[in-house]
Structures are given as structure tokens and as C-alpha cells.
C-alpha atoms as a PDB file:
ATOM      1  CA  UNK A   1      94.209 112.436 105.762  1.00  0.00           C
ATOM      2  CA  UNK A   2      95.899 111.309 108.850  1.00  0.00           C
ATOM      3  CA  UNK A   3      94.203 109.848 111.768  1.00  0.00           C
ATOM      4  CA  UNK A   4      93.310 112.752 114.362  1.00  0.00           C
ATOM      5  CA  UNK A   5      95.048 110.744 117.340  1.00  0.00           C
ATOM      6  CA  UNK A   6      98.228 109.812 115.165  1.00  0.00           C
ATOM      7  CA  UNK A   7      99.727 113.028 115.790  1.00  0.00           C
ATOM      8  CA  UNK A   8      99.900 115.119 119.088  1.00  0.00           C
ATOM      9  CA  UNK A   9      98.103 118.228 119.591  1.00  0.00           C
ATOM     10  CA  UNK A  10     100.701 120.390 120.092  1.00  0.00           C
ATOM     11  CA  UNK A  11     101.968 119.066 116.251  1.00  0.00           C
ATOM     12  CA  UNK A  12      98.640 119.476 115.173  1.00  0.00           C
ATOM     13  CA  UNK A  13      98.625 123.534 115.979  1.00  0.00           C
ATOM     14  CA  UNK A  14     102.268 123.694 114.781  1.00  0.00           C
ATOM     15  CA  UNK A  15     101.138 122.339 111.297  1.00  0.00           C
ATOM     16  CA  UNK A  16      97.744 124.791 111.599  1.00  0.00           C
ATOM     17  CA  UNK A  17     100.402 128.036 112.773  1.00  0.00           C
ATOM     18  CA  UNK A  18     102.947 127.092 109.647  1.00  0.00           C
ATOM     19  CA  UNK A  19      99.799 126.942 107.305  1.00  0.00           C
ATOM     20  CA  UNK A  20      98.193 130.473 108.107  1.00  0.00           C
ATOM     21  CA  UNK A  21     101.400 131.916 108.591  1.00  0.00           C
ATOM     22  CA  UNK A  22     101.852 130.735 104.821  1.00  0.00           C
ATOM     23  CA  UNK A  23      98.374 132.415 103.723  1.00  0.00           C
ATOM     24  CA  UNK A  24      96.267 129.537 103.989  1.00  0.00           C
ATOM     25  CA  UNK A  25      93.058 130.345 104.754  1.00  0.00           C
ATOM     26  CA  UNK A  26      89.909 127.996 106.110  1.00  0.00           C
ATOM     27  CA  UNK A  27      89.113 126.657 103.393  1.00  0.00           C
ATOM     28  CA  UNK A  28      92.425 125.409 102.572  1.00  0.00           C
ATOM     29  CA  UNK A  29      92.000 121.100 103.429  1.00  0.00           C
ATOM     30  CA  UNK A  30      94.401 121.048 105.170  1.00  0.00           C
ATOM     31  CA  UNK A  31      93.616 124.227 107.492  1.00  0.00           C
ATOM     32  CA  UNK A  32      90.229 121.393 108.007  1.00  0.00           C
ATOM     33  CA  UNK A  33      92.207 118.651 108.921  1.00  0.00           C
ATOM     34  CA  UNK A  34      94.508 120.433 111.703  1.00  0.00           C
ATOM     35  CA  UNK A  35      91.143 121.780 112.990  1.00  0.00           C
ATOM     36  CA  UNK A  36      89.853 118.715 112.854  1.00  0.00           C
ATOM     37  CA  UNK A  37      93.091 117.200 114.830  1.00  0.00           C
ATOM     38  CA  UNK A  38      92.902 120.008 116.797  1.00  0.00           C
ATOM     39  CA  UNK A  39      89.388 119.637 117.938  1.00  0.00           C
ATOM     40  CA  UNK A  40      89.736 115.693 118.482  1.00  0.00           C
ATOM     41  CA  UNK A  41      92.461 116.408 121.367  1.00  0.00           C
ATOM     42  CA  UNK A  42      90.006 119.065 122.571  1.00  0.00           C
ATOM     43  CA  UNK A  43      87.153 116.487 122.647  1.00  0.00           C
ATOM     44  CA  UNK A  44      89.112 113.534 124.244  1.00  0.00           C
ATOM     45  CA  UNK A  45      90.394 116.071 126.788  1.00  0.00           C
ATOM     46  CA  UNK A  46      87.263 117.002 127.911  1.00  0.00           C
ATOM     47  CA  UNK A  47      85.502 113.698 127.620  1.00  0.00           C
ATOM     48  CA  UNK A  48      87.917 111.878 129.748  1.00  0.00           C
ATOM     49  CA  UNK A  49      87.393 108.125 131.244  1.00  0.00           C
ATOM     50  CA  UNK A  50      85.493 109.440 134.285  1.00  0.00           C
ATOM     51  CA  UNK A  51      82.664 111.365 132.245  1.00  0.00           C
ATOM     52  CA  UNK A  52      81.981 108.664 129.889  1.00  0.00           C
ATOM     53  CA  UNK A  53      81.849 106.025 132.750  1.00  0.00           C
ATOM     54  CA  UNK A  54      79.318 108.601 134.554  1.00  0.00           C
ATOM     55  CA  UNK A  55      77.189 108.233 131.703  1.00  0.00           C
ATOM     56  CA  UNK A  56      74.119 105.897 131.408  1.00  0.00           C
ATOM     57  CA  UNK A  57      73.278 104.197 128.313  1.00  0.00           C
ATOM     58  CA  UNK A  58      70.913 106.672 127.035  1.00  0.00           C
ATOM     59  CA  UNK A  59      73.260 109.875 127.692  1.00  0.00           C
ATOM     60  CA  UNK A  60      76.002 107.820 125.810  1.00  0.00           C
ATOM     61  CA  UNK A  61      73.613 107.589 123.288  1.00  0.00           C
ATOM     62  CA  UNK A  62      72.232 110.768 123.079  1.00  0.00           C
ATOM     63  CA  UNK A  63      75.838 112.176 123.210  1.00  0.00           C
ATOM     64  CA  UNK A  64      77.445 109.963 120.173  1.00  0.00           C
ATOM     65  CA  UNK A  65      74.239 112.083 118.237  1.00  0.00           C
ATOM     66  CA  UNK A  66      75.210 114.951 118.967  1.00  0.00           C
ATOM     67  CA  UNK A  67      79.342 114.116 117.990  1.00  0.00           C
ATOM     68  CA  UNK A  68      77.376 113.484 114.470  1.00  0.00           C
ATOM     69  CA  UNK A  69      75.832 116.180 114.103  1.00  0.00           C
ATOM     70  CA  UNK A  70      72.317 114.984 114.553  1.00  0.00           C
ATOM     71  CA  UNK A  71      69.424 116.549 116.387  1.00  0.00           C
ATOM     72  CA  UNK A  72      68.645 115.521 119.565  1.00  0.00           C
ATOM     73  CA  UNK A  73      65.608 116.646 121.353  1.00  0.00           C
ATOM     74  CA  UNK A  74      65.268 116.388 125.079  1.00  0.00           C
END
């Protein structure tokens, strides 16, 4: 599996288009990893230098749960 941020975005939906335009479907592992790419680019995009900085400790903290998947409770 390739590292999400060793290939661009826009390759990253290319590879996803060429796979369902094949008749892959979402369970197909590598339909997962260009989501996965995919939703990496989304991620850094939105959590840009500026919002992380804005963050204190505990939001940084509390954030990195949720990225795992873990329950956080306010």
C-alpha cells in the first residue's frame, strides 16, 4: 500500500475513476486505498497549519482520538 501523501490527490481520484469505471466496487482494496488517499488530502486540507496551532493541548488530544476512531466524550 502506498503512503497516502506519496501521491497527489488529483492521482489519487484518477486511480479511484479508472477502478470503478473498470467495475470495481468498494470492497475492491484498492477502491480502500484511493479512498483512503483520497480522504488524507481531504483531512490535511482542512486541518491546515493555522487550526492545529489554534489548538491547545487537550483539543490536540482529543482530536488525534477521534482520527482513531475512538470515543471521545465531552
Amino acid at each position: 500500500m502506498n503512503k497516502p501523501q506519496e501521491l497527489s490527490a488529483s492521482t489519487w481520484a484518477s486511480r479511484l475513476a479508472a477502478l470503478v469505471r473498470h467495475g470495481s466496487d468498494d470492497t475492491d482494496p484498492r477502491v480502500k486505498e484511493c479512498k483512503a488517499g483520497l480522504a488524507y488530502w481531504r483531512g490535511k486540507r482542512a486541518l491546515g497549519p493555522d487550526v492545529v496551532a489554534a489548538l491547545d493541548d487537550v483539543g490536540r488530544d482529543m482530536l488525534i482520538s477521534v482520527l482513531r476512531g475512538e470515543e471521545v466524550r465531552a
